[in-house]
C-alpha atoms as a PDB file:
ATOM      1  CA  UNK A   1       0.000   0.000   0.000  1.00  0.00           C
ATOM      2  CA  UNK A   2       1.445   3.030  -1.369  1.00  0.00           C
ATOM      3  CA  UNK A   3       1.386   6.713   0.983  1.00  0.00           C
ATOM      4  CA  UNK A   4       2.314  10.207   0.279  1.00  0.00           C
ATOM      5  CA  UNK A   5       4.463  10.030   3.578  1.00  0.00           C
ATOM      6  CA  UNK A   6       7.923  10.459   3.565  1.00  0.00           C
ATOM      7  CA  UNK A   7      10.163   7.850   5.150  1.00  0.00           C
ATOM      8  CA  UNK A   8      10.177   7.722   8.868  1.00  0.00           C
ATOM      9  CA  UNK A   9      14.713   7.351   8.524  1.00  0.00           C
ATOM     10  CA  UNK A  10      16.320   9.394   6.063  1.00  0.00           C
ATOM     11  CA  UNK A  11      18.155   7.680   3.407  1.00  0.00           C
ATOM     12  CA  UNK A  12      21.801   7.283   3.369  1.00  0.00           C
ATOM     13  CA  UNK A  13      23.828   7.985   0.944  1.00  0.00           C
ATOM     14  CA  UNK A  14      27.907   9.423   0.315  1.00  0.00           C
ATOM     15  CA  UNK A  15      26.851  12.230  -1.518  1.00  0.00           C
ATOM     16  CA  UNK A  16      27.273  14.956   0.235  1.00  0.00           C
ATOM     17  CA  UNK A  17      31.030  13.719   0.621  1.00  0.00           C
ATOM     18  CA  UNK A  18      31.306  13.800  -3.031  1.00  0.00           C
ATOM     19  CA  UNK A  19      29.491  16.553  -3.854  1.00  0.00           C
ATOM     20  CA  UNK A  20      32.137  18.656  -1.619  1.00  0.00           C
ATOM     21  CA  UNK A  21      35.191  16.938  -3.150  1.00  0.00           C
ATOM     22  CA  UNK A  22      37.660  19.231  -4.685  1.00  0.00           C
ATOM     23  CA  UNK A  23      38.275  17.201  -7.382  1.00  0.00           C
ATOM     24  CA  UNK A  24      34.946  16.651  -8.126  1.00  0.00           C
ATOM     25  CA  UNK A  25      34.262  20.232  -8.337  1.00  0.00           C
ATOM     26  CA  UNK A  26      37.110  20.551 -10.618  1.00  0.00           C
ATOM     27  CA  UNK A  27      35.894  18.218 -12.805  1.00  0.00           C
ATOM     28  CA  UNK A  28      32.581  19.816 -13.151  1.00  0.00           C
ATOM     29  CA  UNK A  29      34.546  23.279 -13.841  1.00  0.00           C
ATOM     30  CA  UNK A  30      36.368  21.819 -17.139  1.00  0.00           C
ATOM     31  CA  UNK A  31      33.168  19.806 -17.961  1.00  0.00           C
ATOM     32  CA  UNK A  32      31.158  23.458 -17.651  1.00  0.00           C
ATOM     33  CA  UNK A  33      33.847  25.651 -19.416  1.00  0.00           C
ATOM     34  CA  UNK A  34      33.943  22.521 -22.424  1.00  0.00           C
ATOM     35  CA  UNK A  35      29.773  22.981 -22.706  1.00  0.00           C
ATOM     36  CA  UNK A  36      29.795  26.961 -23.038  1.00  0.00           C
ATOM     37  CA  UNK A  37      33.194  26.652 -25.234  1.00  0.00           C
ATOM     38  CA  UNK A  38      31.401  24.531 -27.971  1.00  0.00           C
ATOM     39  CA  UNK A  39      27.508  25.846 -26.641  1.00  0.00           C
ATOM     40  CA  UNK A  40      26.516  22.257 -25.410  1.00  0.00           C
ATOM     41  CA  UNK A  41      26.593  20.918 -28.939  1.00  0.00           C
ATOM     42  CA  UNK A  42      27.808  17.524 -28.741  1.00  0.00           C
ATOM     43  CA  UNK A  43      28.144  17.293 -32.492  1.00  0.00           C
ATOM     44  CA  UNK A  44      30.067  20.149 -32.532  1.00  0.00           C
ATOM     45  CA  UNK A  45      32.572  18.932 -29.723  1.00  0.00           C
ATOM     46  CA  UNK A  46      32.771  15.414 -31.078  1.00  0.00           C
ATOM     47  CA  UNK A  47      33.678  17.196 -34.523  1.00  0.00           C
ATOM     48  CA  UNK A  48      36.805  19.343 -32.252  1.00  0.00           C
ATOM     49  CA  UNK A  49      37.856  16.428 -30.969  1.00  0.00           C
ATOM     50  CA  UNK A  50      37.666  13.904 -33.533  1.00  0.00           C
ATOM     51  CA  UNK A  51      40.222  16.587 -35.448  1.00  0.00           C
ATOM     52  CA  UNK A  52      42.351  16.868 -32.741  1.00  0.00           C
ATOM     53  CA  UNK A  53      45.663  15.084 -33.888  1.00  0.00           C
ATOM     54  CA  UNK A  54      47.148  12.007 -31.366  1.00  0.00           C
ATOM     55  CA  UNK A  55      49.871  12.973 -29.574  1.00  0.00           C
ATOM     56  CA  UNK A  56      51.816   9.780 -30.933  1.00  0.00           C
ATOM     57  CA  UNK A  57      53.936   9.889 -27.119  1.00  0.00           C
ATOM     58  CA  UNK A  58      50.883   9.614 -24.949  1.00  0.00           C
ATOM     59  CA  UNK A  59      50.003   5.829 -25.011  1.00  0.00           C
ATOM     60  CA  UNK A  60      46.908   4.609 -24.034  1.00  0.00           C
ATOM     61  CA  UNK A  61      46.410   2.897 -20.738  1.00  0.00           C
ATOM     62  CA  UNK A  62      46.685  -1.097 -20.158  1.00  0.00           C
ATOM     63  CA  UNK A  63      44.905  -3.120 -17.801  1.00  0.00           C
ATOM     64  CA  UNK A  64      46.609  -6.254 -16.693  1.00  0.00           C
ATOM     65  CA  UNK A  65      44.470  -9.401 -15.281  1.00  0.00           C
ATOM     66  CA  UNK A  66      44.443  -9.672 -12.061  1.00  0.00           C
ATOM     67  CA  UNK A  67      44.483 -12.793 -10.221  1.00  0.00           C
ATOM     68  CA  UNK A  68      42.475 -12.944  -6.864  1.00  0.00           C
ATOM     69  CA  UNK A  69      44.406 -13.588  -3.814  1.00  0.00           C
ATOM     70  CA  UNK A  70      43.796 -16.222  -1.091  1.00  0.00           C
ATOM     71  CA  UNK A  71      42.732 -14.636   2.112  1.00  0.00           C
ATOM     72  CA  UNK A  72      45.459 -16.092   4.198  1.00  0.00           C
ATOM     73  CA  UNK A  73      48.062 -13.716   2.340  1.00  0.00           C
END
């Protein structure tokens, strides 16, 4: 049976511990300045970036297997 109350114990949740983090914010900052720069046209941006030559140094990242561990270790 459904009610129009609100929970009698708040939820919990880590957001407001994110939602303060500095890198987070940062984040947000380039993600907001890249929207405005290019006017929240993702065609636009994709066409930027797609044109963007690859810095032939920069390798992309590897992920190596990893095995699990026994817990006496």
């Amino acid at each position: 049976m459904a009610t129009n109350q609100l929970p009698s114990v708040p939820p919990t949740n880590s957001w407001e511990e994110w939602h303060e983090d500095e890198l987070v914010e940062e984040l947000h900052r380039h993600r907001e300045e890249i929207a405005n720069r290019f006017d929240c046209n993702l065609d636009r941006m994709y066409e930027y970036y797609s044109s963007v030559p690859i810095d032939p140094k920069v390798r992309p990242a590897t992920i190596q297997p990893v095995s699990p561990s026994s817990p006496d270790r």
